[in-house]
C-alpha atoms as a PDB file:
ATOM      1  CA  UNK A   1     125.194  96.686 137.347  1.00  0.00           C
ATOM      2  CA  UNK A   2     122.834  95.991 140.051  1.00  0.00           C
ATOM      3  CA  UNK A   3     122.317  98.938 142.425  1.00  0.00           C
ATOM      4  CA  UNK A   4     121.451  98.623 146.244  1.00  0.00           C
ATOM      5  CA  UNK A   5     120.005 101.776 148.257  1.00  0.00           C
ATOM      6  CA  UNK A   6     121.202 102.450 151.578  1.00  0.00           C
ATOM      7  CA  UNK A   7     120.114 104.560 154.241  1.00  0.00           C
ATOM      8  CA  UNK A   8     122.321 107.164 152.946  1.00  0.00           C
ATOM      9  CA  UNK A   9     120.930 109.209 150.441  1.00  0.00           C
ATOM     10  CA  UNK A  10     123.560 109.468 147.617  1.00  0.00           C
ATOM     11  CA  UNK A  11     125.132 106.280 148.100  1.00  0.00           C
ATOM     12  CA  UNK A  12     124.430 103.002 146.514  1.00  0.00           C
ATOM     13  CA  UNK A  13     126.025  99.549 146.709  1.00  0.00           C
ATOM     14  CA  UNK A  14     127.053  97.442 143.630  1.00  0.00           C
ATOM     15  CA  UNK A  15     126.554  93.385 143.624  1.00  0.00           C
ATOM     16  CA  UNK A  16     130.050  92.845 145.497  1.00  0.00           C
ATOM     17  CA  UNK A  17     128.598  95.451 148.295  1.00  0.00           C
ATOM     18  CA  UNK A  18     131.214  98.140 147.240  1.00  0.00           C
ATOM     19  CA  UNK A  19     129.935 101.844 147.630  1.00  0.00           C
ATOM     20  CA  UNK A  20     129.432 103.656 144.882  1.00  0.00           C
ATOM     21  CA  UNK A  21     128.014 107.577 144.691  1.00  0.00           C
ATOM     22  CA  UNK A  22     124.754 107.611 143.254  1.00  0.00           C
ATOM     23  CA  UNK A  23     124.386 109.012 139.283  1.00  0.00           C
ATOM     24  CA  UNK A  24     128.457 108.729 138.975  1.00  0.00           C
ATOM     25  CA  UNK A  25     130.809 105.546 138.880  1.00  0.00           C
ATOM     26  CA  UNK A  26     132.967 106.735 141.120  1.00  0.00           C
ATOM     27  CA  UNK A  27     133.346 104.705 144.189  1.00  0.00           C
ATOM     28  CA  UNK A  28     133.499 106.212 147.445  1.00  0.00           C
ATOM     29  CA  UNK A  29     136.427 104.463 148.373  1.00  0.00           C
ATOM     30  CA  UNK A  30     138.389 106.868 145.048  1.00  0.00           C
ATOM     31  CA  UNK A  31     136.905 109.916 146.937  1.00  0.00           C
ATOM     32  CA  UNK A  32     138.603 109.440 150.029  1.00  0.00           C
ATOM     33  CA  UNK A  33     141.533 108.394 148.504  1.00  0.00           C
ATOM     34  CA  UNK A  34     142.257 111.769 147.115  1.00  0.00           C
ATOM     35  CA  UNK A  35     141.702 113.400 150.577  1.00  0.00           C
ATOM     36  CA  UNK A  36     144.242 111.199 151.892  1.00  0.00           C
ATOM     37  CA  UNK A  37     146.397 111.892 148.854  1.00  0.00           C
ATOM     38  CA  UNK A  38     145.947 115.342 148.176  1.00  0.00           C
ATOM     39  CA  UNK A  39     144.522 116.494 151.339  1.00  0.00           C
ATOM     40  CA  UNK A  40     141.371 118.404 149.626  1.00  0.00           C
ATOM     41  CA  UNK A  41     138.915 120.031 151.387  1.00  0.00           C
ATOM     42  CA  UNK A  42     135.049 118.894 150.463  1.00  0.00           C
ATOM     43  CA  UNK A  43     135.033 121.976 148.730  1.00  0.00           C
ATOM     44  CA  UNK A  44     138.278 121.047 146.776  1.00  0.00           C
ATOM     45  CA  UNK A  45     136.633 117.682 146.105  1.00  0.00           C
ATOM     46  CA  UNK A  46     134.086 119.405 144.222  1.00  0.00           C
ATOM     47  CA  UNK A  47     136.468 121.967 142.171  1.00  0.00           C
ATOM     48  CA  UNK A  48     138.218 118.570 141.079  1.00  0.00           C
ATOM     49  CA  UNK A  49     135.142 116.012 140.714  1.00  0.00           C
ATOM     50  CA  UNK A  50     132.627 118.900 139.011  1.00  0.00           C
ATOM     51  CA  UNK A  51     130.241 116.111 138.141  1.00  0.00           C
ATOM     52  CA  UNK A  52     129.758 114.926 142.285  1.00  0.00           C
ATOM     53  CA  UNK A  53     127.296 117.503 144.047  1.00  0.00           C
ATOM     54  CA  UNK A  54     128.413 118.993 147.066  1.00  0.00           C
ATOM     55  CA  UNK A  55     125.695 116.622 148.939  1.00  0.00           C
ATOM     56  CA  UNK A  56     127.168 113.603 147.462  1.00  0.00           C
ATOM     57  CA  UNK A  57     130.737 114.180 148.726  1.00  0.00           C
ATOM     58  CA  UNK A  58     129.636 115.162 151.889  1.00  0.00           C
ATOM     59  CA  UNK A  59     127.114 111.880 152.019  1.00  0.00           C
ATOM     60  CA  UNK A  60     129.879 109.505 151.076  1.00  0.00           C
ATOM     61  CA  UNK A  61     131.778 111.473 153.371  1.00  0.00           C
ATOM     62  CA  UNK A  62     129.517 110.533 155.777  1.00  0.00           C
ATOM     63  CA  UNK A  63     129.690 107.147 154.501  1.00  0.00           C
ATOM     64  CA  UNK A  64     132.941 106.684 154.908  1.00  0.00           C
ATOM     65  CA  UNK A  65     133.262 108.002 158.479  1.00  0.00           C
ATOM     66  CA  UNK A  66     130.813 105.792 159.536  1.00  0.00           C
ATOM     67  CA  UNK A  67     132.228 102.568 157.668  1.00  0.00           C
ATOM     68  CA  UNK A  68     136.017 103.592 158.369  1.00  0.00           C
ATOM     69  CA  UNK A  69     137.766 100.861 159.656  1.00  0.00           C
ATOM     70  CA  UNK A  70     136.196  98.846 156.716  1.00  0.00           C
ATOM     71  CA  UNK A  71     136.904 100.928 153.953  1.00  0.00           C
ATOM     72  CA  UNK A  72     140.589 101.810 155.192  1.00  0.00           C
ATOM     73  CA  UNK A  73     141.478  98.340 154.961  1.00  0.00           C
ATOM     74  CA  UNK A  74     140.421  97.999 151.751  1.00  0.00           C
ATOM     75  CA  UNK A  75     142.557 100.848 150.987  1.00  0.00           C
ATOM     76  CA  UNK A  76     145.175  99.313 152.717  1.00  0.00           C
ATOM     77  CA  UNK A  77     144.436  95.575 150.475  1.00  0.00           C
ATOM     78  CA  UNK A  78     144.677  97.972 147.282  1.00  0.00           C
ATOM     79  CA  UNK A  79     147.858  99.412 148.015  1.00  0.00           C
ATOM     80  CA  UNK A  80     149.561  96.059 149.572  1.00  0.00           C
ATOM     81  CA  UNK A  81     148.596  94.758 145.807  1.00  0.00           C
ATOM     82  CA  UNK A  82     150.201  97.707 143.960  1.00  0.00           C
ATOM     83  CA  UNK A  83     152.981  97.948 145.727  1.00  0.00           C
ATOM     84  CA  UNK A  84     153.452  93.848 145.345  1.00  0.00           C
ATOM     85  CA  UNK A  85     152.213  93.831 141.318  1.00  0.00           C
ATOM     86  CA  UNK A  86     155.026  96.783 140.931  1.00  0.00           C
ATOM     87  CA  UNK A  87     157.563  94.721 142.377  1.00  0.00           C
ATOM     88  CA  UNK A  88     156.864  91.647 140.357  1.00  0.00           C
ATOM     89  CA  UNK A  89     156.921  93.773 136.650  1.00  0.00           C
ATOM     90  CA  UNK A  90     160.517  95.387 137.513  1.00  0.00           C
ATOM     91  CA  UNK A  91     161.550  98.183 135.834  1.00  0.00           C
ATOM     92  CA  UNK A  92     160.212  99.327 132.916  1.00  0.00           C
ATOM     93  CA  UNK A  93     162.355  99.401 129.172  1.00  0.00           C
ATOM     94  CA  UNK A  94     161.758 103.431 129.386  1.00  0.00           C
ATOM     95  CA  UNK A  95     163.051 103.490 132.935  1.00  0.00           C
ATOM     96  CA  UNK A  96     165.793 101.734 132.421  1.00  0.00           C
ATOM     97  CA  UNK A  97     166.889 103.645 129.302  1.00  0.00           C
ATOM     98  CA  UNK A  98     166.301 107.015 131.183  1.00  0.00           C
ATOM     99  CA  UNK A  99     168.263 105.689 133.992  1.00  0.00           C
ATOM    100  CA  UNK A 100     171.074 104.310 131.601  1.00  0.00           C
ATOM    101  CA  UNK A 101     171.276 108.106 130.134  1.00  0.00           C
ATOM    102  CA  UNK A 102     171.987 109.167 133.815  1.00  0.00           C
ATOM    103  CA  UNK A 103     168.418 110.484 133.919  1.00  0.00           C
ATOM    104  CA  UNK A 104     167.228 109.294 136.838  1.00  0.00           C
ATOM    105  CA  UNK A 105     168.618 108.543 139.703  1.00  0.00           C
END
């Protein structure tokens, strides 16, 4: 993978221009995701992501705040394709069979 500095210090873009936290693979776009998921704190962030520094979060926080409307719609274009690749598999065999046993609803 070819790496791209930016002006922020832990924060480096791949070949597509997607943000990536320095020294991990995790994209900055999967940090904020679990803030808007989970609501976590920085500090939480770093209880459940051990391996990302306390500077990195808070750099691809930065990141983030400053390339929000961006990255949000990307979020956005992630979950539209979930939500449409979900509806095109159907139900799963084991859901069915649960729901057949009256175990879900």
């Amino acid at each position: 993978m070819v790496l791209t500095t930016t002006e922020y210090k832990h924060i480096q873009l791949d070949e597509r221009q997607v943000p990536f936290i320095a020294g991990t693979t995790m994209k900055v776009i999967e940090l904020v995701t679990s803030i808007k998921a989970y609501g976590w704190s920085p500090e939480e962030l770093h209880i459940n992501y051990p391996h990302v520094s306390m500077s990195k979060i808070y750099s691809a926080l930065a990141y983030y705040w400053d390339y929000k409307e961006e990255l949000d719609a990307e979020i956005e274009r992630i979950k539209q394709w979930a939500q449409q690749v979900r509806r095109e598999a159907g139900e799963s065999p084991i859901t069915k069979k649960l729901r057949a046993q009256g175990l879900l609803k």
